[in-house]
N, C-alpha and C. Protein backbone atom coordinates (compact mmCIF):
# COMPACT_ATOMS: atom_id res chain seq x y z
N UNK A 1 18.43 68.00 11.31
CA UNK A 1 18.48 67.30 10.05
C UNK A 1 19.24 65.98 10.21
N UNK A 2 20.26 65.92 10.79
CA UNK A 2 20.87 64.12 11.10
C UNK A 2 19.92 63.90 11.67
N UNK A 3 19.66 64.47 12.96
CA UNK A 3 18.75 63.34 13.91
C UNK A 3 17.30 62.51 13.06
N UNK A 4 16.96 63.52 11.72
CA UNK A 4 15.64 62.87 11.21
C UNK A 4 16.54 61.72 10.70
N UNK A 5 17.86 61.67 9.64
CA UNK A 5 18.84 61.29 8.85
C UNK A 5 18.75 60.02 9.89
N UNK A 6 19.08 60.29 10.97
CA UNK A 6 19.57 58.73 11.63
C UNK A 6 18.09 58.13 12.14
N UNK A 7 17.20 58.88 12.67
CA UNK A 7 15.91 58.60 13.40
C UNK A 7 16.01 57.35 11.67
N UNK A 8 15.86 57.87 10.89
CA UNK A 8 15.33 57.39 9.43
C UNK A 8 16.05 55.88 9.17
N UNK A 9 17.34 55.91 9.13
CA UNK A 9 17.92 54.88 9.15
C UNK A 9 18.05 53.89 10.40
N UNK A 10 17.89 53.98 11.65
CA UNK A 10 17.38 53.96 12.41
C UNK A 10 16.07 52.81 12.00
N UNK A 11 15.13 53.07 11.14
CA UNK A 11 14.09 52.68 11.78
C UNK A 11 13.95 51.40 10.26
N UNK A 12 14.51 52.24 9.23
CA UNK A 12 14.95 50.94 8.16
C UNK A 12 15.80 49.84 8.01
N UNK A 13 16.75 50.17 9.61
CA UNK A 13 17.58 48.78 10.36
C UNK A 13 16.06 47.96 11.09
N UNK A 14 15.98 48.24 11.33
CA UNK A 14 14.28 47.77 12.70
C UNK A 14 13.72 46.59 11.84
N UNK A 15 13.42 47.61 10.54
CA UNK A 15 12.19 46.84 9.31
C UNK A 15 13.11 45.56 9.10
N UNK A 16 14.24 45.81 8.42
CA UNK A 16 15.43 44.50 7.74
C UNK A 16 15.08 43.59 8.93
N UNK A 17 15.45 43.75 10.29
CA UNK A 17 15.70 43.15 11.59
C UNK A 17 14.34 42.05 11.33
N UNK A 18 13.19 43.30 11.91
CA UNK A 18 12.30 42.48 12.06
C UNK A 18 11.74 41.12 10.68
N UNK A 19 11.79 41.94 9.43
CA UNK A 19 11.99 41.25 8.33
C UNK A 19 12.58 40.13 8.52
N UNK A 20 13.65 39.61 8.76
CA UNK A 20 14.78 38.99 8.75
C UNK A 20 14.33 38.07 9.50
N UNK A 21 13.48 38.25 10.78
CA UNK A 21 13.23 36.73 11.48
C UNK A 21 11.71 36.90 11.01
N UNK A 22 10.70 37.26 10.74
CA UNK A 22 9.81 36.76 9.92
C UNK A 22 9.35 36.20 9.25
N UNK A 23 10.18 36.65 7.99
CA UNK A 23 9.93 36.10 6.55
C UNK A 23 10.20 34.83 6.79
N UNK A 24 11.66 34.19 7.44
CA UNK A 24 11.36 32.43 7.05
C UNK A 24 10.31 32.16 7.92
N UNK A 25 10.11 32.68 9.17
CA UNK A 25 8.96 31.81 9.99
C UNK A 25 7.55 31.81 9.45
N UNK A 26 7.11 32.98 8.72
CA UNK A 26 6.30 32.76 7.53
C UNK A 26 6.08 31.94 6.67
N UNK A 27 7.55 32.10 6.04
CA UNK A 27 8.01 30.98 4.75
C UNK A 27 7.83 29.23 5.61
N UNK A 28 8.60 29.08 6.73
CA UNK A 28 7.98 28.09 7.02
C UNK A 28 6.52 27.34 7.59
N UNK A 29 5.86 28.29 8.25
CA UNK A 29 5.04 28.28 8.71
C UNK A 29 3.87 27.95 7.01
N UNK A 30 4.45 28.36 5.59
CA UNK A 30 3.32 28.10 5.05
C UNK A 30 4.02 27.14 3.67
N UNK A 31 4.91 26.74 4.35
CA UNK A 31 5.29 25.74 3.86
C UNK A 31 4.67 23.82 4.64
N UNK A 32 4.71 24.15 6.12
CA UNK A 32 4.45 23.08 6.72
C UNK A 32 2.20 22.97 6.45
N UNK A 33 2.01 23.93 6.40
CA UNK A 33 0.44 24.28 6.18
C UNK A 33 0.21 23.65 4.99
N UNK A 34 0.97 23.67 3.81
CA UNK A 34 0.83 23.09 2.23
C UNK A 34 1.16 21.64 2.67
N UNK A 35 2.35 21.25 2.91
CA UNK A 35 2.92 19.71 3.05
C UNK A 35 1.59 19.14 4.27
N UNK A 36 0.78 19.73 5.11
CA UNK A 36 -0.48 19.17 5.79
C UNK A 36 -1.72 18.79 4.82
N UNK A 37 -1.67 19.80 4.07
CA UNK A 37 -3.12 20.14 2.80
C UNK A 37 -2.69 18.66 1.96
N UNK A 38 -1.20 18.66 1.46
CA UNK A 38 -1.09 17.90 0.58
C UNK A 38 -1.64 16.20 1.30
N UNK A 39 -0.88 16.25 2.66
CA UNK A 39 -1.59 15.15 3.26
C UNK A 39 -2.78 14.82 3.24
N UNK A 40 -3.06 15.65 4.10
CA UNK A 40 -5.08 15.47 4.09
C UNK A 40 -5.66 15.16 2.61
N UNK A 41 -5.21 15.70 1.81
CA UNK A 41 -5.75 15.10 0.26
C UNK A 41 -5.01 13.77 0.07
N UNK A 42 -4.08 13.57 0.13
CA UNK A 42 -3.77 12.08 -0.04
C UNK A 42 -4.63 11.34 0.83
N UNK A 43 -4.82 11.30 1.78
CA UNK A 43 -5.57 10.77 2.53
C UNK A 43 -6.92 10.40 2.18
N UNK A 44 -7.50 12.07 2.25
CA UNK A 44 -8.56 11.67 1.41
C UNK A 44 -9.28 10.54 -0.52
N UNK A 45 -7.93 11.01 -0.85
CA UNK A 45 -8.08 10.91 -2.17
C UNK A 45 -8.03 8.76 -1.65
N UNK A 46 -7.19 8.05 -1.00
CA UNK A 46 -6.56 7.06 -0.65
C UNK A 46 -8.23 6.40 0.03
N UNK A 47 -8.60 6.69 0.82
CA UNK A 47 -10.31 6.82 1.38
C UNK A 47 -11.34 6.79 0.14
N UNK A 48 -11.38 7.80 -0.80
CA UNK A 48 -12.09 7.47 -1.63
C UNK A 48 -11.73 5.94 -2.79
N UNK A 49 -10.46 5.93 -3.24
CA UNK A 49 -10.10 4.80 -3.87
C UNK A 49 -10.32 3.35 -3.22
N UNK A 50 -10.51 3.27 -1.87
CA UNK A 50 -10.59 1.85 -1.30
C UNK A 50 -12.41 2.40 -1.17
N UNK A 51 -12.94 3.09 -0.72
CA UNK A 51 -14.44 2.97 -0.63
C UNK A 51 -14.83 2.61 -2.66
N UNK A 52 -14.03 3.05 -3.51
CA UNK A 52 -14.64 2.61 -5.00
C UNK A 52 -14.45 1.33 -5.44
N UNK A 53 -13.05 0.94 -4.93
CA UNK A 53 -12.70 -0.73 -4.83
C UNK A 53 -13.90 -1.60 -4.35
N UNK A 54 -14.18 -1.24 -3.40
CA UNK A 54 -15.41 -2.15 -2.40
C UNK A 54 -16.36 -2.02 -3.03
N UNK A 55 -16.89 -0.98 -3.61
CA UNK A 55 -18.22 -0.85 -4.57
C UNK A 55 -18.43 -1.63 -5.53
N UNK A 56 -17.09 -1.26 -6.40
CA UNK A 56 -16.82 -2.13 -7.25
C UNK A 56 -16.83 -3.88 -7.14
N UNK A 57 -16.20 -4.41 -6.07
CA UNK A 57 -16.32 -5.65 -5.90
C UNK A 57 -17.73 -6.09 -5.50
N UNK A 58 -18.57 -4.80 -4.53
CA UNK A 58 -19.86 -5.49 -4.39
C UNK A 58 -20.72 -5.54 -5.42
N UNK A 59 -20.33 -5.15 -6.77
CA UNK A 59 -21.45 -4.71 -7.67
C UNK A 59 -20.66 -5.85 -8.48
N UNK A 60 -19.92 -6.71 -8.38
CA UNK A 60 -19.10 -7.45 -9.32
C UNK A 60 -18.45 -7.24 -10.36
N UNK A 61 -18.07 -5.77 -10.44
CA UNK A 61 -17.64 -4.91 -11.84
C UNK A 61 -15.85 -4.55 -11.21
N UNK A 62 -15.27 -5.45 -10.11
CA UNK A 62 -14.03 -5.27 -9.95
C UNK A 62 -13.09 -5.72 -11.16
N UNK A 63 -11.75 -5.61 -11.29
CA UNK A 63 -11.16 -5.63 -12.93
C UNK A 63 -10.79 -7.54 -12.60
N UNK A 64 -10.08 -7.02 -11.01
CA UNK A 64 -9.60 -9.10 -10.86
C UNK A 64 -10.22 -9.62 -10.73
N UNK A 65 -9.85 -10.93 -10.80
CA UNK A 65 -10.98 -11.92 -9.71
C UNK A 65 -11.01 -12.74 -8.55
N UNK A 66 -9.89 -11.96 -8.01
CA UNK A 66 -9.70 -11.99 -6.08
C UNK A 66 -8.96 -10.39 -6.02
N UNK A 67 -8.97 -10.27 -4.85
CA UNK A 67 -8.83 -9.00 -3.98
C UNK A 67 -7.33 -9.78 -3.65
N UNK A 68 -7.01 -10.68 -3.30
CA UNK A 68 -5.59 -11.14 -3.22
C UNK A 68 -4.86 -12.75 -3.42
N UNK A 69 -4.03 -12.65 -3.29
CA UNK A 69 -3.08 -14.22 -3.62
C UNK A 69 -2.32 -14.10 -2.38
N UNK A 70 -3.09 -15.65 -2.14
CA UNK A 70 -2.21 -15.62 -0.47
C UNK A 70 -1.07 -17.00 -0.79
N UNK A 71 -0.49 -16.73 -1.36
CA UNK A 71 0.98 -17.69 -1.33
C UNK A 71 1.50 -18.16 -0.11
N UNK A 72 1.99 -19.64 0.49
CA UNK A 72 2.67 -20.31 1.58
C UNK A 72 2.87 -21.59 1.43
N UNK A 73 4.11 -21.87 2.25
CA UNK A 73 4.72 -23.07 1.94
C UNK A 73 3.72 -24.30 2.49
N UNK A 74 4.06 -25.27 1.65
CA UNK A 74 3.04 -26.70 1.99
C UNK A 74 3.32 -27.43 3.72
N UNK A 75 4.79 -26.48 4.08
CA UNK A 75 4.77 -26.99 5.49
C UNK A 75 3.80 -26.10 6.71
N UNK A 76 3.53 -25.06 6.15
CA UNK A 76 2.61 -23.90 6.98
C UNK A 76 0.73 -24.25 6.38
N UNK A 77 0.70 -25.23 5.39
CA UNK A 77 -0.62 -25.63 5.14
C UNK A 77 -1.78 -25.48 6.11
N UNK A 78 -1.49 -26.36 6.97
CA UNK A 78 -2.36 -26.65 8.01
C UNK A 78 -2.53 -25.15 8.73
N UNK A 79 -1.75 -24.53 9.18
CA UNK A 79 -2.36 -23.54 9.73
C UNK A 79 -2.82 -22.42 8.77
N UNK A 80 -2.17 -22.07 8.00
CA UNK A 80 -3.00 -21.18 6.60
C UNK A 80 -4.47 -21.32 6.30
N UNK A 81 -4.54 -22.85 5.86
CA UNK A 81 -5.75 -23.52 5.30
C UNK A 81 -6.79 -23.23 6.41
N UNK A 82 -6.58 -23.92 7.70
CA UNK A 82 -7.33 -23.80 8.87
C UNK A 82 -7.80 -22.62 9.39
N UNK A 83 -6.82 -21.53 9.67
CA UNK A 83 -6.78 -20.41 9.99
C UNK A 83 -6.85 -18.97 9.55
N UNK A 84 -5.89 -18.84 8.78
CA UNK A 84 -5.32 -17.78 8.08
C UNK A 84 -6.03 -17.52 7.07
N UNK A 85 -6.38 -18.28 5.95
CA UNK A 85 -6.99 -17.98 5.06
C UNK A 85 -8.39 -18.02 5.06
N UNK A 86 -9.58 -18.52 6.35
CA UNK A 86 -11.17 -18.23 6.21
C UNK A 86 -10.78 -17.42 6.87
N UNK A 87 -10.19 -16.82 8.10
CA UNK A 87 -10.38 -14.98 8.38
C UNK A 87 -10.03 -14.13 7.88
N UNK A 88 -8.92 -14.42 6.62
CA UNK A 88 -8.84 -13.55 5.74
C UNK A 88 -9.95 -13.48 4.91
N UNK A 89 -10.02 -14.39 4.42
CA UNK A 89 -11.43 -14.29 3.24
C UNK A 89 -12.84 -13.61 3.81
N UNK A 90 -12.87 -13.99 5.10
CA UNK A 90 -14.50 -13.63 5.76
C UNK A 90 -14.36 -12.00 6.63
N UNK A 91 -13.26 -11.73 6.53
CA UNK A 91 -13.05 -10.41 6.62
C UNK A 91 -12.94 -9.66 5.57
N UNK A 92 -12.03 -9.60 4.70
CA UNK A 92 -12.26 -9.13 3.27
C UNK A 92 -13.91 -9.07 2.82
N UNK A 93 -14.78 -10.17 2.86
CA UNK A 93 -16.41 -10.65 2.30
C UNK A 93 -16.71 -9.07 3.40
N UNK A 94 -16.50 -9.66 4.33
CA UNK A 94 -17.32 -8.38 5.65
C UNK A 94 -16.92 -6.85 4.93
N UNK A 95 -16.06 -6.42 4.68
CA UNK A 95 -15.33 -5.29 4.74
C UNK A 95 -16.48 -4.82 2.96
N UNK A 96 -16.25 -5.82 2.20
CA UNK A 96 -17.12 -5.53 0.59
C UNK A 96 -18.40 -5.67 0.80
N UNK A 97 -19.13 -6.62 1.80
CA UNK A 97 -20.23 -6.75 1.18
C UNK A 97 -20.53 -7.67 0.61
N UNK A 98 -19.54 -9.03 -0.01
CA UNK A 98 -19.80 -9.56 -0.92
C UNK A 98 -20.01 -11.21 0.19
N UNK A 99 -20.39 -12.04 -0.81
CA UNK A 99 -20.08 -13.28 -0.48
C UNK A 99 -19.01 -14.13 -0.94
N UNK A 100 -18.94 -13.83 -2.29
CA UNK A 100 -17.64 -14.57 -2.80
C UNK A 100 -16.54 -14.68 -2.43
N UNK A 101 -15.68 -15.73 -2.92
CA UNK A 101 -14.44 -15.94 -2.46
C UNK A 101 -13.34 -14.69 -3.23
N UNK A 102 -12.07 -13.76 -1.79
CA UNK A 102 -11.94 -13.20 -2.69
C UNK A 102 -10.20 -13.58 -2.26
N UNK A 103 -10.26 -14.14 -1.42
CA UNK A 103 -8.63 -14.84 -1.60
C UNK A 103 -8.35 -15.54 -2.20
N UNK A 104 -7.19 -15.82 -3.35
CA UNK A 104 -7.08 -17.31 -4.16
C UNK A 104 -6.10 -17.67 -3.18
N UNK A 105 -5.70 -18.97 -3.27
CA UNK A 105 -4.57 -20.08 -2.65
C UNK A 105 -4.81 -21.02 -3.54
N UNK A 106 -3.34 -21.28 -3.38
CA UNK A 106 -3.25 -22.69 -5.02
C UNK A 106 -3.55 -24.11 -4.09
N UNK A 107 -4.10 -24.18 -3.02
CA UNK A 107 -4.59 -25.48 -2.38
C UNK A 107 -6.39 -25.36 -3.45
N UNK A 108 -6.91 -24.48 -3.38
CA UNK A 108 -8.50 -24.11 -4.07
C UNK A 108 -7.87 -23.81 -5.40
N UNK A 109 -7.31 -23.05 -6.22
CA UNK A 109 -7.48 -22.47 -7.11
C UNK A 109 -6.10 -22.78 -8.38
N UNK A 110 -5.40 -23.20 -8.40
CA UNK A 110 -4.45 -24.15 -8.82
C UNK A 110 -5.14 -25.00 -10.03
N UNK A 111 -5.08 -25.47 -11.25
CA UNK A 111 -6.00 -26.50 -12.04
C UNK A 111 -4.75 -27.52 -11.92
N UNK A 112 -5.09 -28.73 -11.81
CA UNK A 112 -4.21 -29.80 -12.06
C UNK A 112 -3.95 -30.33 -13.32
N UNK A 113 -2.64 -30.62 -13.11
CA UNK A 113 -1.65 -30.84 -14.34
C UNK A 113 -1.39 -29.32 -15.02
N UNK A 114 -1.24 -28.79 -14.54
CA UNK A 114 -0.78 -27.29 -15.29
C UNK A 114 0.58 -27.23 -14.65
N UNK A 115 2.12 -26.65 -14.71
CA UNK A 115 2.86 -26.21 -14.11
C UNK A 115 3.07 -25.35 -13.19
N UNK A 116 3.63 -25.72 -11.69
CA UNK A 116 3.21 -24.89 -10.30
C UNK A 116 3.44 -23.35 -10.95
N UNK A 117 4.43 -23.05 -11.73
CA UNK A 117 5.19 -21.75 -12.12
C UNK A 117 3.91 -21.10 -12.71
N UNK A 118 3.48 -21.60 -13.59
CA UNK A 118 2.52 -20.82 -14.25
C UNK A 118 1.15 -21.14 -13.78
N UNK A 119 1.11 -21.49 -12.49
CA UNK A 119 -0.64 -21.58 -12.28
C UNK A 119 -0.27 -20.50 -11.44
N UNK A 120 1.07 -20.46 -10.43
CA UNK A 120 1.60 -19.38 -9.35
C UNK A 120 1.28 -17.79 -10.51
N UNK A 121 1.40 -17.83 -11.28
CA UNK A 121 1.39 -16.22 -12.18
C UNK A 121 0.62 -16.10 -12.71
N UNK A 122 -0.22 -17.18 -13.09
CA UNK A 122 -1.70 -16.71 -13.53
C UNK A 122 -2.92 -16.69 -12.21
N UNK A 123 -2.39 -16.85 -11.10
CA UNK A 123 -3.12 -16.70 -9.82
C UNK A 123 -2.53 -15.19 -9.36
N UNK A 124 -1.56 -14.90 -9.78
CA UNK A 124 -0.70 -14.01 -9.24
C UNK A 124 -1.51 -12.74 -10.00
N UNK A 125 -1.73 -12.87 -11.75
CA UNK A 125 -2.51 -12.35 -11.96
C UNK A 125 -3.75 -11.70 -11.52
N UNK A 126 -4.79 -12.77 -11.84
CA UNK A 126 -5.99 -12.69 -11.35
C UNK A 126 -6.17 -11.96 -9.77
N UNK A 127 -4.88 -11.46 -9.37
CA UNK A 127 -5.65 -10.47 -7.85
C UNK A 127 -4.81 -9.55 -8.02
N UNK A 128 -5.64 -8.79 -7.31
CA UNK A 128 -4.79 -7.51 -6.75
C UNK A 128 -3.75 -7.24 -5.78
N UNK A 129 -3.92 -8.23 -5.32
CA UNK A 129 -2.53 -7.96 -3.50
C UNK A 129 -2.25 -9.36 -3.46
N UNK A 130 -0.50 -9.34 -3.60
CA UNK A 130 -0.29 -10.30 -3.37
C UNK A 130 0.37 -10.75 -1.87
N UNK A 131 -0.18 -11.88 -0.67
CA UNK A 131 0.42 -11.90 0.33
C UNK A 131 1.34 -13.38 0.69
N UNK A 132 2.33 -12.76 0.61
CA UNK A 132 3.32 -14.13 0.94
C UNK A 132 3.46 -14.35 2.47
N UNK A 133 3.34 -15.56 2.91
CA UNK A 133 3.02 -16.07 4.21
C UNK A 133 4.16 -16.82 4.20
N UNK A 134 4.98 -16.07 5.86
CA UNK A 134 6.51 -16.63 5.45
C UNK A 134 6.50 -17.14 6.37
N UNK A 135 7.81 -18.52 6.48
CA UNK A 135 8.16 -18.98 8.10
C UNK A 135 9.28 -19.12 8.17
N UNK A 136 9.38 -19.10 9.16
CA UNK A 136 11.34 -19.37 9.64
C UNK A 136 11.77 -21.00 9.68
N UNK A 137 11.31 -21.72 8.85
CA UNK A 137 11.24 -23.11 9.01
C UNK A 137 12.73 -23.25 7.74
N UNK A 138 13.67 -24.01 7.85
CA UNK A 138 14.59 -24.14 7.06
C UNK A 138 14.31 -25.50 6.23
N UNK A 139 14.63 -24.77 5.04
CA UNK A 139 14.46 -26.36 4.35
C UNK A 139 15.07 -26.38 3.22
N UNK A 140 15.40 -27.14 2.66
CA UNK A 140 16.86 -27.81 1.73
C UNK A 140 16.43 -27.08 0.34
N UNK A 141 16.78 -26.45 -0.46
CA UNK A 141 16.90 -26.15 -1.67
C UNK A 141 15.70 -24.82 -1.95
N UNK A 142 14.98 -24.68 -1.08
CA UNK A 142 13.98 -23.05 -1.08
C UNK A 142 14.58 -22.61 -1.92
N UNK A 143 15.22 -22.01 -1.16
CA UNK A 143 16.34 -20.57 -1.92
C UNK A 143 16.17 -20.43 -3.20
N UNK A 144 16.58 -21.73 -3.63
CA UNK A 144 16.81 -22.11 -5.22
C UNK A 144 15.65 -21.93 -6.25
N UNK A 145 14.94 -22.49 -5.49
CA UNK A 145 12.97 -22.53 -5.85
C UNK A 145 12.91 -21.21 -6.16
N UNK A 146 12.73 -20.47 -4.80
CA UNK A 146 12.14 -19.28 -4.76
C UNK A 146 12.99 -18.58 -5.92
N UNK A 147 14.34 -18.21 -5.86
CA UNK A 147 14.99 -17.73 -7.13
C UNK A 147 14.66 -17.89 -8.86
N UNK A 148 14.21 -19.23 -9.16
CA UNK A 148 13.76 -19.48 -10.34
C UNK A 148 12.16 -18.62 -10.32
N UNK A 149 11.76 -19.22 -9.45
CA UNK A 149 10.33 -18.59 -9.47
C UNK A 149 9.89 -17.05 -9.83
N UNK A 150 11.16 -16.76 -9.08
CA UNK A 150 11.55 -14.59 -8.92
C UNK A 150 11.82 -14.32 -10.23
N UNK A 151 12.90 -15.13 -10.85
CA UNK A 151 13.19 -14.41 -12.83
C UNK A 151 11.96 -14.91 -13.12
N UNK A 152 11.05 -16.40 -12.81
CA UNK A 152 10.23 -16.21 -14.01
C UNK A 152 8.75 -14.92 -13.54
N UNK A 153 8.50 -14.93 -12.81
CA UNK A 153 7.37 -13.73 -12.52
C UNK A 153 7.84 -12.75 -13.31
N UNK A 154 9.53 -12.38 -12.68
CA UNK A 154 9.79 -10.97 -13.92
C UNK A 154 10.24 -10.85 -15.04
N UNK A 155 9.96 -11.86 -15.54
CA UNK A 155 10.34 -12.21 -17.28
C UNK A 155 8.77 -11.73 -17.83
C-alpha cells in the first residue's frame, strides 16, 4: 500500500516536472507562430494597398494629384532637375502604368506670384509622399527658413 502511495506520487512529481518545461515552450512556441501570422498579414494586407494605389492612379481615380513632393534646395537644382527628378518620375510612370507626371517640384509646379510658403503646402498637399532632398552644403540663415516653414506646415 505505500509503495502504490509513493509509485502514485511518484509519478504526479514526473507530470508537474514534465509540465513545467512544456507548457512555456508551448506557450512560446505559439506565441512566436501568431506574432509570424500577424506578419505575413501585414505584409500581405501592405501588398494589397500599394497594388490598389497603382490601380487607382492608372485608372486616374487616385485622391492626389502626384504620388509625391520632391522638395530641394535651389543650390542642389541642377542635379535634382537633371537627374533625380526624371528617374524618379519615369520610374514611379513605370511602376503605375501611367504617363503622367506624378512628382511635383516647385521648379514645374509652383504658380508665380503666389507666396513660396503657401505654394510649398499646397504642393505639399496635392501628394502623397513627401521627399526632402537634403545636402550637407552650409548656408547662412537655412535654419531659420526651414524653422518658419516647420510652424507654418503645422499650423
Amino acid at each position: 500500500m505505500l509503495w502504490k502511495k509513493t509509485n502514485a506520487y511518484c509519478r504526479v512529481q514526473n507530470i508537474k516536472r514534465i509540465l513545467a518545461i512544456c507548457l512555456p515552450i508551448v506557450f512560446v512556441s505559439l506565441l512566436i507562430g501568431f506574432l509570424i501570422f500577424l506578419k505575413i498579414q501585414s505584409t500581405r494586407r501592405r501588398k494589397r494597398e500599394r497594388k490598389n494605389i497603382r490601380s487607382q492612379i492608372e485608372l486616374g481615380e487616385f485622391s492626389k494629384k502626384f504620388a509625391a513632393f520632391l522638395s530641394f534646395s535651389s543650390d542642389d537644382a541642377e542635379l535634382v532637375v537633371n537627374t533625380i527628378l526624371p528617374k524618379l518620375n519615369s520610374e514611379l510612370q513605370l511602376k503605375t502604368g501611367t504617363n503622367r507626371v506624378l512628382v511635383c517640384s516647385g521648379d514645374r509646379h509652383f504658380r508665380p506670384g503666389y507666396a513660396l510658403g503657401e505654394e510649398i503646402i499646397r504642393c505639399i498637399e496635392d501628394s502623397a509622399v513627401i521627399i526632402l532632398a537634403v545636402s550637407s552644403a552650409k548656408r547662412n540663415g537655412a535654419g531659420k527658413k526651414c524653422r518658419k516653414l516647420t510652424i507654418k506646415i503645422n499650423q
